[in-house]
C-alpha atoms as a PDB file:
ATOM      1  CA  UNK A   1      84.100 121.325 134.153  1.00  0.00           C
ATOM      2  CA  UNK A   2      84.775 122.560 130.662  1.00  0.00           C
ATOM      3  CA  UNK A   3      88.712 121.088 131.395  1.00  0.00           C
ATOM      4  CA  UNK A   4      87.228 117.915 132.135  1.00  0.00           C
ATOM      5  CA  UNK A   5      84.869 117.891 129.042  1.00  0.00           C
ATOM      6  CA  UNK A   6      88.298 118.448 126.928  1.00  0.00           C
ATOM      7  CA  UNK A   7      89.922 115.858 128.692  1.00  0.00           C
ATOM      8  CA  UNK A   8      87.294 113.277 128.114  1.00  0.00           C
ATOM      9  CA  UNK A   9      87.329 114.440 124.399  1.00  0.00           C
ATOM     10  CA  UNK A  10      90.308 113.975 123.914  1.00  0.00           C
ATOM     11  CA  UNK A  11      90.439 110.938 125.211  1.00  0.00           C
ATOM     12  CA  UNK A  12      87.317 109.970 123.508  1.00  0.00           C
ATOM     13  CA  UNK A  13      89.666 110.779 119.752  1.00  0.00           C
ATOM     14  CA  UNK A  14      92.328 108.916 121.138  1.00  0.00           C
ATOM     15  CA  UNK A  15      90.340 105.607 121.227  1.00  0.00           C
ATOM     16  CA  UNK A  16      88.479 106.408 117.963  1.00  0.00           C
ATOM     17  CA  UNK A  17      91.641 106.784 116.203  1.00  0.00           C
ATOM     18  CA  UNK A  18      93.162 103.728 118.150  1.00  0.00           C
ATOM     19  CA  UNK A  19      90.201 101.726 116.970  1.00  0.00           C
ATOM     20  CA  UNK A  20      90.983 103.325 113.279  1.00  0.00           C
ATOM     21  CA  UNK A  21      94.140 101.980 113.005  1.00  0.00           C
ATOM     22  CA  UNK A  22      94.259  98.930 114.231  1.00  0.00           C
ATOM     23  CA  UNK A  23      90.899  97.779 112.386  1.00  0.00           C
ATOM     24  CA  UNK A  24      92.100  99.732 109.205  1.00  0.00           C
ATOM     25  CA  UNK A  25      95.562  97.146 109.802  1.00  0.00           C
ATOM     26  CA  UNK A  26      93.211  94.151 110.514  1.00  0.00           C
ATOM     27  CA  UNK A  27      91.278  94.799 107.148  1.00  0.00           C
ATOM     28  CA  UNK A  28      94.048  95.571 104.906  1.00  0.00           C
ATOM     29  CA  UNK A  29      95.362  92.020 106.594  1.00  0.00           C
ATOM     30  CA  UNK A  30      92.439  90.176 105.633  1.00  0.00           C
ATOM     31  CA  UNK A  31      92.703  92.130 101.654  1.00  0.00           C
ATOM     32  CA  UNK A  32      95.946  90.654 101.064  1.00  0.00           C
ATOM     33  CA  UNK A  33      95.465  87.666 102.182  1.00  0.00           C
ATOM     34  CA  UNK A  34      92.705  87.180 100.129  1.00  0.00           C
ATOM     35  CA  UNK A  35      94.764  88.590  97.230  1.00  0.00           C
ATOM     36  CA  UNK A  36      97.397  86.187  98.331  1.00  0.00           C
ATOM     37  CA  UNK A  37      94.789  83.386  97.958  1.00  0.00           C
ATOM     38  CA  UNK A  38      93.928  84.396  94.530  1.00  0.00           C
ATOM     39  CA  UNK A  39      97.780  84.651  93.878  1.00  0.00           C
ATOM     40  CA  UNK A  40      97.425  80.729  94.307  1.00  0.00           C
ATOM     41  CA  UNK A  41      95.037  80.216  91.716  1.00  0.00           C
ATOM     42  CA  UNK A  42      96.938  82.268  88.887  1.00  0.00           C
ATOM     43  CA  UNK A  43      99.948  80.469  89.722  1.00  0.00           C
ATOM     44  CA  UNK A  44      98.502  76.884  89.821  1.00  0.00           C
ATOM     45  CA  UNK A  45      95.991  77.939  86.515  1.00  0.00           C
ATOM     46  CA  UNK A  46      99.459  79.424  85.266  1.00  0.00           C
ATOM     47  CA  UNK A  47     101.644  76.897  85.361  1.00  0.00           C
ATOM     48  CA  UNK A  48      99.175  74.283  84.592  1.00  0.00           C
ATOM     49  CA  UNK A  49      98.429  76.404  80.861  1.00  0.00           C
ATOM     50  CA  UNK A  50     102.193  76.638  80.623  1.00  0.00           C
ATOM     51  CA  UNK A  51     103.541  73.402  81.410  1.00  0.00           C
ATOM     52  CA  UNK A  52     100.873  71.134  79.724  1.00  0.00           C
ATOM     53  CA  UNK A  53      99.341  73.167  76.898  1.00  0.00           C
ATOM     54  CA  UNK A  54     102.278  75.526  75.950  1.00  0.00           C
ATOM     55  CA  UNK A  55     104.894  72.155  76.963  1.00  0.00           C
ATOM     56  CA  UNK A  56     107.086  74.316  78.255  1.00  0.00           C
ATOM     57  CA  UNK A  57     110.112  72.666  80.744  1.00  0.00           C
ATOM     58  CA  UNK A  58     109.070  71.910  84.396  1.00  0.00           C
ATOM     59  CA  UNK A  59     111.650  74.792  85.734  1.00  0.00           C
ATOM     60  CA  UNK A  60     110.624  77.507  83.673  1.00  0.00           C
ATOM     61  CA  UNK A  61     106.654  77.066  83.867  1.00  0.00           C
ATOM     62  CA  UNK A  62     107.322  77.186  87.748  1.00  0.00           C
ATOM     63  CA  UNK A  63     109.582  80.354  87.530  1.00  0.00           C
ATOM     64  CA  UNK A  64     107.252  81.872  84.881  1.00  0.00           C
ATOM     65  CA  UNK A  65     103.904  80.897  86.942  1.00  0.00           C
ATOM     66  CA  UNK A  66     105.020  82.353  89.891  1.00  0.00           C
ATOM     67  CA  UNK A  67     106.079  85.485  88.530  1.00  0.00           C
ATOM     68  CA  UNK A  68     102.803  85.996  86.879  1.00  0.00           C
ATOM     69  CA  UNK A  69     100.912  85.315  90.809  1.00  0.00           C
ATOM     70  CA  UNK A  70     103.178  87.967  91.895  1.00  0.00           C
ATOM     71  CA  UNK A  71     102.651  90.832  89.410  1.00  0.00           C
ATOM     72  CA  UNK A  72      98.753  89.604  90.181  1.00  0.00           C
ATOM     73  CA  UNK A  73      99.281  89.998  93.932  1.00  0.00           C
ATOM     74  CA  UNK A  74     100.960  92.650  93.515  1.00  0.00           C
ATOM     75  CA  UNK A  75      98.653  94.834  90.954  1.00  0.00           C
ATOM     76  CA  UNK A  76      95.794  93.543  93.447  1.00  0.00           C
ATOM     77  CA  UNK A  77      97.497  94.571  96.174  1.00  0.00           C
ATOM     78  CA  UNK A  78      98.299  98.112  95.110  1.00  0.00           C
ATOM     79  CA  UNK A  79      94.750  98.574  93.728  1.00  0.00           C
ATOM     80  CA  UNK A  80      92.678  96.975  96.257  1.00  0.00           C
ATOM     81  CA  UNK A  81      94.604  96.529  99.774  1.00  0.00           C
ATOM     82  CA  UNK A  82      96.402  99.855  99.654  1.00  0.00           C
ATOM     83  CA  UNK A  83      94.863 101.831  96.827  1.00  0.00           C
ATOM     84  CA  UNK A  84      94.295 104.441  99.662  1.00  0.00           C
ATOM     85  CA  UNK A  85      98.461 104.996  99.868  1.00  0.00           C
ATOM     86  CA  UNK A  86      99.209 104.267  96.216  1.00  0.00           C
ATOM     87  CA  UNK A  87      96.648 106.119  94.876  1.00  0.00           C
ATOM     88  CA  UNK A  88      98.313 109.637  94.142  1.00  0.00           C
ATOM     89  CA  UNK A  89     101.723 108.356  93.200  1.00  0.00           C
ATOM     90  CA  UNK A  90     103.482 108.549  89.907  1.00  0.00           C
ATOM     91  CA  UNK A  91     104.417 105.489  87.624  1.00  0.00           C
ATOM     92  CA  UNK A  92     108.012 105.466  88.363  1.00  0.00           C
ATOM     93  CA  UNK A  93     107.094 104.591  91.938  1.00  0.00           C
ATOM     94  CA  UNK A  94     104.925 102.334  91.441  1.00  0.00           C
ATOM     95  CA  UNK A  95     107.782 100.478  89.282  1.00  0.00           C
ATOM     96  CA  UNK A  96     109.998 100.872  92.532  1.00  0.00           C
ATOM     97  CA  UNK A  97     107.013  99.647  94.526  1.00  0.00           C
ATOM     98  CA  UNK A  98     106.933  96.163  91.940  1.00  0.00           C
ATOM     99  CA  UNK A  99     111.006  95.766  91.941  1.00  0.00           C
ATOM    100  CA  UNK A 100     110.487  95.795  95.929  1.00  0.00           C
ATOM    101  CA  UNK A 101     107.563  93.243  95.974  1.00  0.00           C
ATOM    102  CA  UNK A 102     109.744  91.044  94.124  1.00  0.00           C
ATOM    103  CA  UNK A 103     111.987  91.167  96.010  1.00  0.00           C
ATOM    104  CA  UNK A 104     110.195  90.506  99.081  1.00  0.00           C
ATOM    105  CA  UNK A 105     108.229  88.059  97.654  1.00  0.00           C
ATOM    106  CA  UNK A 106     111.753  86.135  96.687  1.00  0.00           C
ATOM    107  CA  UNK A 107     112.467  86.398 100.387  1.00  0.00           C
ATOM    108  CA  UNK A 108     109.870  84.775 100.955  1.00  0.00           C
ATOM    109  CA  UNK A 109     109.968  81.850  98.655  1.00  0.00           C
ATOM    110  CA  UNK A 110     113.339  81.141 100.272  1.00  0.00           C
ATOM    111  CA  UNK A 111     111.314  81.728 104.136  1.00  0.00           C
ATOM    112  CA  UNK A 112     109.200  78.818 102.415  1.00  0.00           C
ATOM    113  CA  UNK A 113     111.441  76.285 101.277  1.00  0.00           C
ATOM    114  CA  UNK A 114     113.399  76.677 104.523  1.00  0.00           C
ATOM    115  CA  UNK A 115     110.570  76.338 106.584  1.00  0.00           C
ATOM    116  CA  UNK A 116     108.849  73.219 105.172  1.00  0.00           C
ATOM    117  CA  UNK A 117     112.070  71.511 104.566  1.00  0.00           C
ATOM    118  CA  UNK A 118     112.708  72.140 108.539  1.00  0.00           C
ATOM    119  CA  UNK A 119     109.549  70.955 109.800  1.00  0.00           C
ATOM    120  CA  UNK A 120     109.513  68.226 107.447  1.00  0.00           C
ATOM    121  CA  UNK A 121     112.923  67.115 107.971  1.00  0.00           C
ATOM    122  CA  UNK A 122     113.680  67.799 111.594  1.00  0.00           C
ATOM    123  CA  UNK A 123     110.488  67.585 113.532  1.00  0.00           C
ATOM    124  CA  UNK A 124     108.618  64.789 110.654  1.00  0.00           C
ATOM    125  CA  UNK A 125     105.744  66.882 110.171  1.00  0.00           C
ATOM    126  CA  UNK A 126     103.394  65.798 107.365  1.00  0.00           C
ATOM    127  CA  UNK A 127     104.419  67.790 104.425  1.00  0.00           C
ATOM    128  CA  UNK A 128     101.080  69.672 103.730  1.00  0.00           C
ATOM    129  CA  UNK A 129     100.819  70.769 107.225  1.00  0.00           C
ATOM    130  CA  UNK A 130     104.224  71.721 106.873  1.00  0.00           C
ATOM    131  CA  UNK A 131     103.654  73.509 103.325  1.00  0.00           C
ATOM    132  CA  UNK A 132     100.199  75.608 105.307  1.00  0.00           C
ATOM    133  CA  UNK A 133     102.458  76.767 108.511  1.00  0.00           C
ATOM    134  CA  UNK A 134     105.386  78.061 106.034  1.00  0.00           C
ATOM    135  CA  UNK A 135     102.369  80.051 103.920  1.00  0.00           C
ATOM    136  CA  UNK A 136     100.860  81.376 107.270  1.00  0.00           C
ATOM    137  CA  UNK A 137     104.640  82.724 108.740  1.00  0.00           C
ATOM    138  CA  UNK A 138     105.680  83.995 104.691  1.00  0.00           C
ATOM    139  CA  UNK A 139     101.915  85.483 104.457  1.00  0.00           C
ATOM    140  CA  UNK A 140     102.519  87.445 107.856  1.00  0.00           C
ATOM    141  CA  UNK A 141     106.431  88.320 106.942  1.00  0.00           C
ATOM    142  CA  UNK A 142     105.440  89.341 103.520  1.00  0.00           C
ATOM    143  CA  UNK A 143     102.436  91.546 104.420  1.00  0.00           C
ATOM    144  CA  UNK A 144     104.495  93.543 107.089  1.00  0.00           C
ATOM    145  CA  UNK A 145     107.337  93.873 105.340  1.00  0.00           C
ATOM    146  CA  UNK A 146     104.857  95.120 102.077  1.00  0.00           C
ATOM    147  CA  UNK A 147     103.382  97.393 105.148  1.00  0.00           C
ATOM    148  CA  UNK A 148     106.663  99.012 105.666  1.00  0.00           C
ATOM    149  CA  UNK A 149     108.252  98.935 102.580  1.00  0.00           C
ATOM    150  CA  UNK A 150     106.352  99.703 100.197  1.00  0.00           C
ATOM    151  CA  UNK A 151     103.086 100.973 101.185  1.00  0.00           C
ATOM    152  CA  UNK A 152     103.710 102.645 104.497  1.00  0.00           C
ATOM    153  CA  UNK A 153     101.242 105.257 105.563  1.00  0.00           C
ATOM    154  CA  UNK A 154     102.710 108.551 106.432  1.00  0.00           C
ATOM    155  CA  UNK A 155     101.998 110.635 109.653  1.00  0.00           C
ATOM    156  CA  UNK A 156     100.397 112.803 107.135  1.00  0.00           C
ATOM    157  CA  UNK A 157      98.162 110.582 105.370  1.00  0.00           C
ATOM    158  CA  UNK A 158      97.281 108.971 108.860  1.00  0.00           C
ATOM    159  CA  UNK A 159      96.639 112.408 109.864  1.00  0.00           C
ATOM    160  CA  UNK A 160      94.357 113.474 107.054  1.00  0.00           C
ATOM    161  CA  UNK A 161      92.295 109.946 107.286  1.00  0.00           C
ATOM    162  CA  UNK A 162      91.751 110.131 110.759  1.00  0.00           C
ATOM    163  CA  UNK A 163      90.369 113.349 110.513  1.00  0.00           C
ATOM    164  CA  UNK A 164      88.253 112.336 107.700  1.00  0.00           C
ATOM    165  CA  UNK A 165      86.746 109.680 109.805  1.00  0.00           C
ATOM    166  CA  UNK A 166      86.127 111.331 112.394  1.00  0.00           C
END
């Protein structure tokens, strides 16, 4: 009896920490995109400030506005949607951490462009509906290469939350 008791305990942790994970993933998914979302904001607000009030050139208020959203998304994201992983880590990698979100986020620009301009021009799909799909593929490319990248939980850290949970 007691070997059955341990068995169904066990199995009884199993699902709690399956349930763990995969909601903790689900949440941390809904964080950046919201984050994302906001991202959208500071770049249109951005660009807007910078190409009409500050008249600076078309080119360079989109380059500048954009980088601004990301070093928003990005200090959002390492606050609020993974401030759990980044939380006891020095300065120099959370510089690492930014240079890598750049660069994803650059990847993903290009996942944008490419996308729209193939639905657009191969399959004439309305622009804007274009322009959402290419956000909802980049959103889901950036945030699990982010995941992996550059704040991926360690067996340790999954280890020691668990347990706190639990």
């Amino acid at each position: 009896m007691k070997q059955y008791l341990d068995y169904l305990n066990i199995i009884l942790l199993r699902d709690k920490v399956y349930f763990y994970l995969h909601s903790a993933l689900f949440s941390r998914f809904i964080r950046f995109a919201v984050v994302g979302l906001s991202g959208v904001f500071v770049d249109l607000g951005s660009f807007y400030f910078l190409h009409r009030s500050l008249y600076l050139a078309l080119t360079l208020s989109a380059m500048l506005s954009t980088e601004i959203a990301i070093i928003n998304n990005f200090l959002w994201n390492d606050l609020w949607t993974f401030g759990d992983v980044s939380f006891q880590q020095k300065i120099s990698q959370k510089l690492q951490r930014f240079v890598k979100f750049n660069l994803i986020c650059l990847v993903g620009l290009i996942f944008n462009s490419l996308i729209v301009n193939w639905l657009f021009y191969q399959f004439q799909v309305n622009e804007y509906i274009a322009k959402l799909v290419a956000i909802a593929c980049v959103t889901l490319w950036n945030f699990w290469l982010n995941l992996k990248m550059n704040w991926q939980l360690t067996k340790t850290e999954v280890k020691v939350d668990v347990l706190v949970d639990i």
